[in-house]
C-alpha atoms as a PDB file:
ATOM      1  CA  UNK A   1     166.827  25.803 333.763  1.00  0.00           C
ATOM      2  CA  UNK A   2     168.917  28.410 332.753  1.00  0.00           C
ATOM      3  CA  UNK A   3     166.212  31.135 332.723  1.00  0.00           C
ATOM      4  CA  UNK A   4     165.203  30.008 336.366  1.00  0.00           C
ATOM      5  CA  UNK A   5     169.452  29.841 337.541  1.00  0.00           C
ATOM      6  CA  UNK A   6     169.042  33.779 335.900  1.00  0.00           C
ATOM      7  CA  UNK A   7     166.024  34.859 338.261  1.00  0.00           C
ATOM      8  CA  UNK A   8     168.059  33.501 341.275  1.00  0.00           C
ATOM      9  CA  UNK A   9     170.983  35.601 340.769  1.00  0.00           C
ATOM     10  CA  UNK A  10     168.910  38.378 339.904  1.00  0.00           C
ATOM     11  CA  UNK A  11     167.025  37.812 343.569  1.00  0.00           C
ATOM     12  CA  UNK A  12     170.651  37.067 345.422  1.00  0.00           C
ATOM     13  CA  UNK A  13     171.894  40.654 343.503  1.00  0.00           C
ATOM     14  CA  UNK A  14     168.681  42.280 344.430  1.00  0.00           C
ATOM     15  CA  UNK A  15     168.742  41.325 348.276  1.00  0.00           C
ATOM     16  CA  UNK A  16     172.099  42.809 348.709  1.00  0.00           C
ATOM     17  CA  UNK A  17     172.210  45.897 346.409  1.00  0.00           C
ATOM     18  CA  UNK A  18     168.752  47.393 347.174  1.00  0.00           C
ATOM     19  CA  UNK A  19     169.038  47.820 350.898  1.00  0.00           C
ATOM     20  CA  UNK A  20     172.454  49.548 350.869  1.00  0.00           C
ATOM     21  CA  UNK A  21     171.288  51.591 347.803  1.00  0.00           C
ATOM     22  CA  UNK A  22     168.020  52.900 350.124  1.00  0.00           C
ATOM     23  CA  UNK A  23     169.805  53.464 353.306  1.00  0.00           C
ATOM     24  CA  UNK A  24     172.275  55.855 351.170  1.00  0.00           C
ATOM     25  CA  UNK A  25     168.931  57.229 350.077  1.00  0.00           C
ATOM     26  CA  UNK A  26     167.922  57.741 353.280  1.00  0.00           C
ATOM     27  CA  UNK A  27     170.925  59.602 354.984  1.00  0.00           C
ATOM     28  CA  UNK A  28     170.010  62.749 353.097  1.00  0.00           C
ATOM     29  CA  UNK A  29     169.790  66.377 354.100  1.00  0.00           C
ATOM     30  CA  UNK A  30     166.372  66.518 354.126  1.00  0.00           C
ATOM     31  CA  UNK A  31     165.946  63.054 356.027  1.00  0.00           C
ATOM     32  CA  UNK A  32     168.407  64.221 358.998  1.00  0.00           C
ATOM     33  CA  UNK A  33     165.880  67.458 359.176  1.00  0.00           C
ATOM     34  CA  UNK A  34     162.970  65.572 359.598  1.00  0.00           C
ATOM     35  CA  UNK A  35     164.715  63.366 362.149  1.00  0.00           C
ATOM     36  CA  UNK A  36     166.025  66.322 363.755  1.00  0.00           C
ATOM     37  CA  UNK A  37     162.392  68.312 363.872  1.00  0.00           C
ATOM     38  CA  UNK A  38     160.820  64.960 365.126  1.00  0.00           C
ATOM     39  CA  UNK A  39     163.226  64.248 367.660  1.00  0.00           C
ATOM     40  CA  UNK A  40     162.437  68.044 369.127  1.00  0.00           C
ATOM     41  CA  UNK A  41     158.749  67.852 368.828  1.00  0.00           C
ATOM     42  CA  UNK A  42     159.150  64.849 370.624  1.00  0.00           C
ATOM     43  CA  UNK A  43     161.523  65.926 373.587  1.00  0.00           C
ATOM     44  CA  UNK A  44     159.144  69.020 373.725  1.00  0.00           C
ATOM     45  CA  UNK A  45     155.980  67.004 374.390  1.00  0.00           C
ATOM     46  CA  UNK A  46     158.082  65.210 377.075  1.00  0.00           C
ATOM     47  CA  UNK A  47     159.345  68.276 378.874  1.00  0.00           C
ATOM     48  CA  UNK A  48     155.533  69.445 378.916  1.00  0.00           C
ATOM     49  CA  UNK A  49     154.336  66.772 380.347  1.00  0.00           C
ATOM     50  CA  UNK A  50     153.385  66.632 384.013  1.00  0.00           C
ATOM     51  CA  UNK A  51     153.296  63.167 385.655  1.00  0.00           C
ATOM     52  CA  UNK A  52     150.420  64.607 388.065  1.00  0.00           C
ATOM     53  CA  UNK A  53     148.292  66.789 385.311  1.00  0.00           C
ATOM     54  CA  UNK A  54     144.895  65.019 383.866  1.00  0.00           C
ATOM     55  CA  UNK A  55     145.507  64.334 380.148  1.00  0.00           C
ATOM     56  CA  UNK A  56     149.277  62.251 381.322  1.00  0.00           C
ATOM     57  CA  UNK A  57     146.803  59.909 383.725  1.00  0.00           C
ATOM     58  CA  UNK A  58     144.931  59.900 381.344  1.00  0.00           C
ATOM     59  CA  UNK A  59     146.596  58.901 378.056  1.00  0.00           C
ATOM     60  CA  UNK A  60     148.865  56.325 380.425  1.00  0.00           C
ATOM     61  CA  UNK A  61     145.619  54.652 381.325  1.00  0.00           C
ATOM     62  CA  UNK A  62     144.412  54.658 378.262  1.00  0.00           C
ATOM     63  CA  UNK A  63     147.727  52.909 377.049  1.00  0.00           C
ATOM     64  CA  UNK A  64     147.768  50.105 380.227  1.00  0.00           C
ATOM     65  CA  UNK A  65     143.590  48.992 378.995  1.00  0.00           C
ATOM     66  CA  UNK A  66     144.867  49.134 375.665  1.00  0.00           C
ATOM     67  CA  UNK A  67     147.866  47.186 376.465  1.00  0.00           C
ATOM     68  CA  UNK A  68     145.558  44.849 378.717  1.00  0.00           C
ATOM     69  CA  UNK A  69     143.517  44.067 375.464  1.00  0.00           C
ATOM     70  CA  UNK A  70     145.558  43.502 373.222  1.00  0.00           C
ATOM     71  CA  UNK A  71     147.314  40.587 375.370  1.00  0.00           C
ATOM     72  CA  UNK A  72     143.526  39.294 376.097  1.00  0.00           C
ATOM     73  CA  UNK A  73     143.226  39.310 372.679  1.00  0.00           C
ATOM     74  CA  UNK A  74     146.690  37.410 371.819  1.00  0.00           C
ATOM     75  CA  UNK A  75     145.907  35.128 374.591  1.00  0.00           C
ATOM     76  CA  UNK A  76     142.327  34.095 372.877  1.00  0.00           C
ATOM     77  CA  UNK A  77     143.883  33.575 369.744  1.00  0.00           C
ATOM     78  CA  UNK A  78     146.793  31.087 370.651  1.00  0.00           C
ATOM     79  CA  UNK A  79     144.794  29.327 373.280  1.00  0.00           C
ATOM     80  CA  UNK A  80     142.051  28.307 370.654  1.00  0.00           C
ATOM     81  CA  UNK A  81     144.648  27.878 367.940  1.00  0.00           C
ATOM     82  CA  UNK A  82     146.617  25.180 370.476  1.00  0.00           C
ATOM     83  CA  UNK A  83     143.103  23.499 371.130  1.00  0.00           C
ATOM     84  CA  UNK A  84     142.383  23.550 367.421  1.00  0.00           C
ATOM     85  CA  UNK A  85     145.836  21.969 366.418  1.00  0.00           C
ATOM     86  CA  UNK A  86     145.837  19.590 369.736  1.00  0.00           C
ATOM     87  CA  UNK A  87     141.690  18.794 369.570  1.00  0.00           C
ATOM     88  CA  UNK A  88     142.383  19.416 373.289  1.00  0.00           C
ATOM     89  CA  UNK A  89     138.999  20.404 375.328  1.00  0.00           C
ATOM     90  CA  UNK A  90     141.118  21.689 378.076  1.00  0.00           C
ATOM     91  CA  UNK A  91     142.457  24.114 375.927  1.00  0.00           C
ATOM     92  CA  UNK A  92     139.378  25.016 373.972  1.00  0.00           C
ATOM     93  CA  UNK A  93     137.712  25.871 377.800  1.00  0.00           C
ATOM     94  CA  UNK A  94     141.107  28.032 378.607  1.00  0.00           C
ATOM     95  CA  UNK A  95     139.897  29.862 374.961  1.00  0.00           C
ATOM     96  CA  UNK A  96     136.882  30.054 376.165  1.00  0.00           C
ATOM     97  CA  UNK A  97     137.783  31.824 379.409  1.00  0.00           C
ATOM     98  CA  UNK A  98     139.734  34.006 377.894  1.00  0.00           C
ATOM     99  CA  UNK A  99     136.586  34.841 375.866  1.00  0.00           C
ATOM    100  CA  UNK A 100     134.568  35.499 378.966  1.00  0.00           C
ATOM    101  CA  UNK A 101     137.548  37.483 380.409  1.00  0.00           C
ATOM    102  CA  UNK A 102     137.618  39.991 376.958  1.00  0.00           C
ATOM    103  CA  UNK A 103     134.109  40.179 377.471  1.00  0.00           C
ATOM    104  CA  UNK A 104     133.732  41.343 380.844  1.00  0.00           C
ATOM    105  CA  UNK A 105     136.527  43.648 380.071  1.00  0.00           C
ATOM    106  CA  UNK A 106     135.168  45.417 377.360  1.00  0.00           C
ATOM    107  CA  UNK A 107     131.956  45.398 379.767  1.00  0.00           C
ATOM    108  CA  UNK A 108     133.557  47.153 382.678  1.00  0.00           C
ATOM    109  CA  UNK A 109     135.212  49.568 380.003  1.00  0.00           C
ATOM    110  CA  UNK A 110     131.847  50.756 378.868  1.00  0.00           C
ATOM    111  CA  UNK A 111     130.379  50.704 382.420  1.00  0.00           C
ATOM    112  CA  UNK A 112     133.204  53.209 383.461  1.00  0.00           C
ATOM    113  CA  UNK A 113     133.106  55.462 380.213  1.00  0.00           C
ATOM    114  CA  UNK A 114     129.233  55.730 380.805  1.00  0.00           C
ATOM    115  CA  UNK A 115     129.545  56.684 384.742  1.00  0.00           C
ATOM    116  CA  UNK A 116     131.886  59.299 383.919  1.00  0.00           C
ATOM    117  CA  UNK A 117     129.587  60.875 381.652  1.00  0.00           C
ATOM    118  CA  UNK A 118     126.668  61.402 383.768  1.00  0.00           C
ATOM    119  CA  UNK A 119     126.607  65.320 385.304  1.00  0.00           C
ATOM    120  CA  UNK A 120     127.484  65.116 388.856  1.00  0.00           C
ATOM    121  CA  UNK A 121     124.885  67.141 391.170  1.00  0.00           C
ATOM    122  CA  UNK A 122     126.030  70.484 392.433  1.00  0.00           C
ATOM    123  CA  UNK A 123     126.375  70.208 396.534  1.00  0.00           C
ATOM    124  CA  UNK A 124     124.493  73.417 397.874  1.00  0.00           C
ATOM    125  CA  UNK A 125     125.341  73.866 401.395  1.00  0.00           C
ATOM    126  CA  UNK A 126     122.654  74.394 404.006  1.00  0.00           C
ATOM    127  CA  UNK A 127     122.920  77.016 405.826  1.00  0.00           C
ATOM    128  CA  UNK A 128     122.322  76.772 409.867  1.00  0.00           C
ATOM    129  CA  UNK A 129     119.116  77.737 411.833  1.00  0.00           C
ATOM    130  CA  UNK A 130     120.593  78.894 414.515  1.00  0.00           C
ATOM    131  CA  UNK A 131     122.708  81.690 415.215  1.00  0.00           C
ATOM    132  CA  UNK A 132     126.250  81.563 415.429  1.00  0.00           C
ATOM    133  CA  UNK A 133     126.829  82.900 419.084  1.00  0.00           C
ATOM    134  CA  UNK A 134     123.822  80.088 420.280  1.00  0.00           C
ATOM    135  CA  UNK A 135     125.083  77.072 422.248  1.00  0.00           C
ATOM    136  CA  UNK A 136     124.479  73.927 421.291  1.00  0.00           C
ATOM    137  CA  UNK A 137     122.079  71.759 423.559  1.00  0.00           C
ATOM    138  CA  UNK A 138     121.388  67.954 423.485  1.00  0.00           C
ATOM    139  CA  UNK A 139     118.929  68.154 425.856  1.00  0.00           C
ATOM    140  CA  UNK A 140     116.072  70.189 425.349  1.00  0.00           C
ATOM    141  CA  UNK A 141     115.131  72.529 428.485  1.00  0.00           C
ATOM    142  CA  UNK A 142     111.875  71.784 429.305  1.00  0.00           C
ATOM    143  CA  UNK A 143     111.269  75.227 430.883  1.00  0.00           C
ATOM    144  CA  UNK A 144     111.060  76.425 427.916  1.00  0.00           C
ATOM    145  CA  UNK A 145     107.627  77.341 426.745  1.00  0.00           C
ATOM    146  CA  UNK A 146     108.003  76.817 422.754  1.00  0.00           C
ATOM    147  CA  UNK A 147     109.758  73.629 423.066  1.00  0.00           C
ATOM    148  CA  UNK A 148     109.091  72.054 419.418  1.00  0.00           C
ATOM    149  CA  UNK A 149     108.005  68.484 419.224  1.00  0.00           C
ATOM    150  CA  UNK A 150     107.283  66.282 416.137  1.00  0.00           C
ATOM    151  CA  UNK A 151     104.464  64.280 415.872  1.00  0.00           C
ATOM    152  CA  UNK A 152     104.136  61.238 413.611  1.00  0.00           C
ATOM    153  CA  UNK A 153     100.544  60.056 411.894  1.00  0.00           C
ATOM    154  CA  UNK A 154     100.949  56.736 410.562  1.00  0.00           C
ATOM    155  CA  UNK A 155      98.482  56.294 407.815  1.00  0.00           C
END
């Protein structure tokens, strides 16, 4: 009994000496200058980013489906831990759901990283027939000799 009382105040001495003695620890010189040098690096990517560039609607997108998953992901989780603890069917088909739902997201995920890699085709403009200084007509004038016609062979 003793030798257990002994490890208690040991713990109770431990849990208030130790913190204070690493938070002096960490007030340091060379703990302030990293904070400092972090804190700029980080207030430099900030002023350098531009709310309208490509990589910041980028990376912001990339946070929101990341974001999106991970509450899928929580949502699975609790919903078939409820229906496991209740026995609940109604809950085990909301877990289920939100199954589907993780699926089909991950599935529209790859469906949109695989679209944006496939090469676009160049557009070549066509260049007109006609010259620039010739009016347009709708109606062909049928005084004129080489009037072109199409003719169609269905075969």
């Amino acid at each position: 009994m003793p030798f257990v009382l002994a490890i208690l105040v040991a713990g109770l001495w431990a849990a208030f000496m130790l913190p204070a003695f690493f938070d002096d620890r960490g007030r340091g010189p060379r703990a302030s200058t990293r904070d400092f040098a972090k804190r700029k690096r980080l207030l430099g990517e900030l002023a350098a980013a531009e709310p309208e560039g490509d990589a910041y609607v980028r990376h912001h997108a990339q946070l929101r489906r990341q974001r999106i998953l991970i509450g899928l992901g929580v949502t699975a989780f609790l919903t078939l831990v409820v229906a496991t603890i209740t026995g609940s069917v109604a809950w085990l088909s909301i877990a289920i759901a939100a199954d589907i739902t993780i699926a089909a997201f991950v599935a529209l995920l790859l469906y949109t990283k695989q679209q944006a890699s496939i090469p676009r085709a160049a557009v070549v403009p066509i260049g007109s027939q006609r010259p620039a200084d010739t009016p347009i007509s709708l109606v062909p004038d049928v005084r004129d000799e080489q009037t072109q016609t199409v003719k169609v062979i269905a075969g």
